[in-house]
N, C-alpha and C. Protein backbone atom coordinates (compact mmCIF):
# COMPACT_ATOMS: atom_id res chain seq x y z
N UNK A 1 110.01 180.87 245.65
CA UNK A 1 109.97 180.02 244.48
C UNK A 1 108.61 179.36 244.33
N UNK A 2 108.19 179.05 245.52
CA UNK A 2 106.26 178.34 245.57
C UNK A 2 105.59 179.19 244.83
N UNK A 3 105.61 180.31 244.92
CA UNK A 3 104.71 181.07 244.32
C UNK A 3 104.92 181.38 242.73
N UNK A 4 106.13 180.99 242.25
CA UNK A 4 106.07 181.10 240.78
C UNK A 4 105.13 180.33 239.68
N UNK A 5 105.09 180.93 238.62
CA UNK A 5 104.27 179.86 237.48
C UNK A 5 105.58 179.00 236.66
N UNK A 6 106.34 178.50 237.43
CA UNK A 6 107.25 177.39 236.70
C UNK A 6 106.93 176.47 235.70
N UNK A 7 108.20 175.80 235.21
CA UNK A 7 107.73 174.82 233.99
C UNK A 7 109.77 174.02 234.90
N UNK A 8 109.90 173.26 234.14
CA UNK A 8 110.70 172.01 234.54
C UNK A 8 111.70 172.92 233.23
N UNK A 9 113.07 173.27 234.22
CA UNK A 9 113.89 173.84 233.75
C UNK A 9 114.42 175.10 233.45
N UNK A 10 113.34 175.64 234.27
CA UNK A 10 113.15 176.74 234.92
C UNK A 10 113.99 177.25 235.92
N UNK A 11 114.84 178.56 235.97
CA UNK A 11 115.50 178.98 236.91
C UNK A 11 115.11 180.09 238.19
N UNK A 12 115.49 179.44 239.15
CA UNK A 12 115.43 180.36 240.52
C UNK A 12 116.60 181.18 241.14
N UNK A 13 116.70 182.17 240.99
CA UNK A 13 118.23 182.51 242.29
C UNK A 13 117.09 183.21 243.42
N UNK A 14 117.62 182.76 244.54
CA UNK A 14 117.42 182.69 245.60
C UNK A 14 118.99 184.14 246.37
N UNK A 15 118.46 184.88 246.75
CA UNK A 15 119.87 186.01 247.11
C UNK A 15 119.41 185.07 248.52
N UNK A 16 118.44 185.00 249.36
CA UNK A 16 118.79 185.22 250.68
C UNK A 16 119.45 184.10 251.01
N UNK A 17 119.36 182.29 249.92
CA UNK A 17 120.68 181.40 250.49
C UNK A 17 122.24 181.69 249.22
N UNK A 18 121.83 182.82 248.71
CA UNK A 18 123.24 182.61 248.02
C UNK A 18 123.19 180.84 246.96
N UNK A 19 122.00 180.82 245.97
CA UNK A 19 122.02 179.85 245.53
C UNK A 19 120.89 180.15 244.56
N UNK A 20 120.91 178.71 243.10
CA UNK A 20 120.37 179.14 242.02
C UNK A 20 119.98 177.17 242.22
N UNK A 21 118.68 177.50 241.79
CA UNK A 21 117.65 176.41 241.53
C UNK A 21 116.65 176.27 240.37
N UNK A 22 116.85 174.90 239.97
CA UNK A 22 116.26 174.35 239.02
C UNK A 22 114.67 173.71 239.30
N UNK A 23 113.78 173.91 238.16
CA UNK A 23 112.75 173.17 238.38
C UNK A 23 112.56 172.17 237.84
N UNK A 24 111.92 170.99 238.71
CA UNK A 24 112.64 169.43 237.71
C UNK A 24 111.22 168.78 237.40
N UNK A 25 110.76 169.75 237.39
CA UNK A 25 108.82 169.33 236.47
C UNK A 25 108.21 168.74 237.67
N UNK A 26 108.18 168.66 238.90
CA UNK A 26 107.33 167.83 239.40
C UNK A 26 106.02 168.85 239.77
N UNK A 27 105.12 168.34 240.35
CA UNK A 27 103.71 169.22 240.25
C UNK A 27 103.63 169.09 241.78
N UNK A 28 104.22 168.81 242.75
CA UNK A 28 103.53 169.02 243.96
C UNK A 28 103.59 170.13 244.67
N UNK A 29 104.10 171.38 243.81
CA UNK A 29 103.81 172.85 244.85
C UNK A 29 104.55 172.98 246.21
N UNK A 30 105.62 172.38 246.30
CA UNK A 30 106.60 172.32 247.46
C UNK A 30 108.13 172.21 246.70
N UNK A 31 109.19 172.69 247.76
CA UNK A 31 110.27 172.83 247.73
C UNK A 31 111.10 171.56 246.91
N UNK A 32 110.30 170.30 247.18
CA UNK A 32 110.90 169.47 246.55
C UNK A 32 110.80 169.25 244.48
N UNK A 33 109.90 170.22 244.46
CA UNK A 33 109.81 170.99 242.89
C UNK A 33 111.64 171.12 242.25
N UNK A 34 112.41 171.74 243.13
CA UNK A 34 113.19 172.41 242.68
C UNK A 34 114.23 171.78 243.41
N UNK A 35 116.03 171.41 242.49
CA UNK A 35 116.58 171.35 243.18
C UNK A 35 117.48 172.23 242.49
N UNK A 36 119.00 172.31 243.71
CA UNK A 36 120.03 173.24 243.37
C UNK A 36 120.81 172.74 242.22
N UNK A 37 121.26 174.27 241.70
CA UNK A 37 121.90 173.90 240.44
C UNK A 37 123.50 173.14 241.30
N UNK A 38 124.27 172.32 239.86
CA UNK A 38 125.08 171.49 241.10
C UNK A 38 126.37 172.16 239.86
N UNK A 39 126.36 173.76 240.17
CA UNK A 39 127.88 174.08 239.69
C UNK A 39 127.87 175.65 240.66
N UNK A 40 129.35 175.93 240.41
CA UNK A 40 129.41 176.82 241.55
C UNK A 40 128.52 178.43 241.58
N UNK A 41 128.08 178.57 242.79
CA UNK A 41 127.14 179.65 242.21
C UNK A 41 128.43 181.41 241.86
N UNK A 42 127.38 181.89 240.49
CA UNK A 42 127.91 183.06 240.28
C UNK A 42 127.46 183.93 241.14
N UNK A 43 128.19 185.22 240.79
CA UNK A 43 128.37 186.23 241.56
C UNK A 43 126.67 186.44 241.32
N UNK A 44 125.91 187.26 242.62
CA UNK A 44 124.77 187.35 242.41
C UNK A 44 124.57 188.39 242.01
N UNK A 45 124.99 189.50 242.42
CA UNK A 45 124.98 190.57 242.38
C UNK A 45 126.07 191.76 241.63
N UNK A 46 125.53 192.64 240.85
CA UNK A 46 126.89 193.77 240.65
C UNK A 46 126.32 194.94 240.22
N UNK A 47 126.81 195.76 239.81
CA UNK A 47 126.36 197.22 239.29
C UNK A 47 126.64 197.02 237.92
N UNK A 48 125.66 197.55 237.24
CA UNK A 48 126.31 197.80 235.74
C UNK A 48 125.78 199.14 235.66
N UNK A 49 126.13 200.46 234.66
CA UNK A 49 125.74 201.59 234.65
C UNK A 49 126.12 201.53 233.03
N UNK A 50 125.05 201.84 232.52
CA UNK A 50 124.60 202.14 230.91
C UNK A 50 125.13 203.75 230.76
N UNK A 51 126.08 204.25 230.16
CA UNK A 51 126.47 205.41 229.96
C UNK A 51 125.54 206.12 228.44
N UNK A 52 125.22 207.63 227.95
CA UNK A 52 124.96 208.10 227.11
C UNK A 52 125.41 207.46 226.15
N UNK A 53 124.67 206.79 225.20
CA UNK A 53 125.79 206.56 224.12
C UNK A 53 125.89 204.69 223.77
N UNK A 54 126.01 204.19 224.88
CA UNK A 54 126.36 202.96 225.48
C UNK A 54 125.05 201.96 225.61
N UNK A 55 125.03 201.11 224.92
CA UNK A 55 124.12 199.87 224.82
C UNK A 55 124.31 199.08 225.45
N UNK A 56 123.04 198.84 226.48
CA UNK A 56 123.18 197.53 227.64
C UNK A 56 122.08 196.11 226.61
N UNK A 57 123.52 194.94 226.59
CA UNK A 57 122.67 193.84 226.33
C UNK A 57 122.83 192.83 227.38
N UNK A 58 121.74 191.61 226.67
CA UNK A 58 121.75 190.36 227.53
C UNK A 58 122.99 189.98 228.38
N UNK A 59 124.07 189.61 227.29
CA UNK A 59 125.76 189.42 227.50
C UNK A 59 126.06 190.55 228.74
N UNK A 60 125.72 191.43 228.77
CA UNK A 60 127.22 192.63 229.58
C UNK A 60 126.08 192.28 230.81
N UNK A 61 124.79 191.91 230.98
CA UNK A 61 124.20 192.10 232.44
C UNK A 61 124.27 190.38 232.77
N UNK A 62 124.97 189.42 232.06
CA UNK A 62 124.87 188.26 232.48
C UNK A 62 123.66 187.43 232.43
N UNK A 63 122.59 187.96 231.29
CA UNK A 63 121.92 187.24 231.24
C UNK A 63 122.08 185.72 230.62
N UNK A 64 121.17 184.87 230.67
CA UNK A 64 121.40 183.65 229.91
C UNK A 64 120.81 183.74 228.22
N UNK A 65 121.38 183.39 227.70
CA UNK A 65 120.58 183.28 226.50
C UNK A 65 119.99 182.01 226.32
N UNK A 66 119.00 182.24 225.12
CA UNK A 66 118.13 180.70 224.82
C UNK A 66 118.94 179.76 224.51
N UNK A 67 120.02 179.86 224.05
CA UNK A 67 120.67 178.91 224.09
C UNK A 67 121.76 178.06 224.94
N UNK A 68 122.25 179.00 225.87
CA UNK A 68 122.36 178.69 227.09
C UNK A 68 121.41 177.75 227.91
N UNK A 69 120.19 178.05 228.21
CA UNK A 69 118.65 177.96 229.18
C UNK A 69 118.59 176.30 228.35
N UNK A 70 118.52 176.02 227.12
CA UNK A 70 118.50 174.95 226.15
C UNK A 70 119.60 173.86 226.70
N UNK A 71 121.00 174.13 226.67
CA UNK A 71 122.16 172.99 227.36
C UNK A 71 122.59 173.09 228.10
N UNK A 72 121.74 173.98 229.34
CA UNK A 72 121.36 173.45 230.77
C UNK A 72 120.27 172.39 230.81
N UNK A 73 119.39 172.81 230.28
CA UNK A 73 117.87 171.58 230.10
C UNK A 73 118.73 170.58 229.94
N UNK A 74 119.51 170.19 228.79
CA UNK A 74 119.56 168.96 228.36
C UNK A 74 120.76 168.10 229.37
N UNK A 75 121.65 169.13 229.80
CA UNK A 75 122.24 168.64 230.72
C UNK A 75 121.92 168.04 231.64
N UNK A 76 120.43 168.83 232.33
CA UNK A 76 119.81 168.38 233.02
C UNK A 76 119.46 167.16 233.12
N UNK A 77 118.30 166.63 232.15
CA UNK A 77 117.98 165.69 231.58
C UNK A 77 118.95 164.61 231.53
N UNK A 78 119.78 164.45 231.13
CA UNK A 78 120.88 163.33 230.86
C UNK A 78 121.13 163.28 232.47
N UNK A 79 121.55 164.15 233.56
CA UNK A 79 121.70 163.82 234.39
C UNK A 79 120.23 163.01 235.57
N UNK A 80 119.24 163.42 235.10
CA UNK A 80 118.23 162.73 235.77
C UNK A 80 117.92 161.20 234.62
N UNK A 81 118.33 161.14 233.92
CA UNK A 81 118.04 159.72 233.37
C UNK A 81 119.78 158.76 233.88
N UNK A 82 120.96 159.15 234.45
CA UNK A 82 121.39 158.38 235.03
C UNK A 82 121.23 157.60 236.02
């Protein structure tokens, strides 16, 4: 995760702890950049296989959409201003 070009709200999955991390804007280039997301982690991993014919989107591989990525941020947010 150190080595990424992050921004604050930014997502990490991590396979080798089995966990997904947030970046919470701070600038000091250490672990404390990022903390864990605080809901249960999804499955990390699966197969999907695109057949002839068959259209792979965002949705069927579990991606997030922008609007998703958007009310996590804000969730975020509200939870660091408590």
């Amino acid at each position: 995760m150190l080595a990424l070009d992050a921004r604050r709200g930014d997502i990490a999955a991590r396979s080798d702890v089995n966990k997904n991390f947030v970046h919470n804007g701070g600038t000091s280039g250490t672990l404390a950049d990022w903390g864990p997301l605080l809901t249960p982690d999804e499955v990390a991993s699966a197969t999907y296989a695109a057949s002839a014919g068959s259209a792979t989107t965002a949705g069927s591989v579990g991606a997030y959409s922008e609007a998703d990525i958007v009310a996590l941020q804000d969730r975020i947010a509200a939870l660091e201003a408590q």
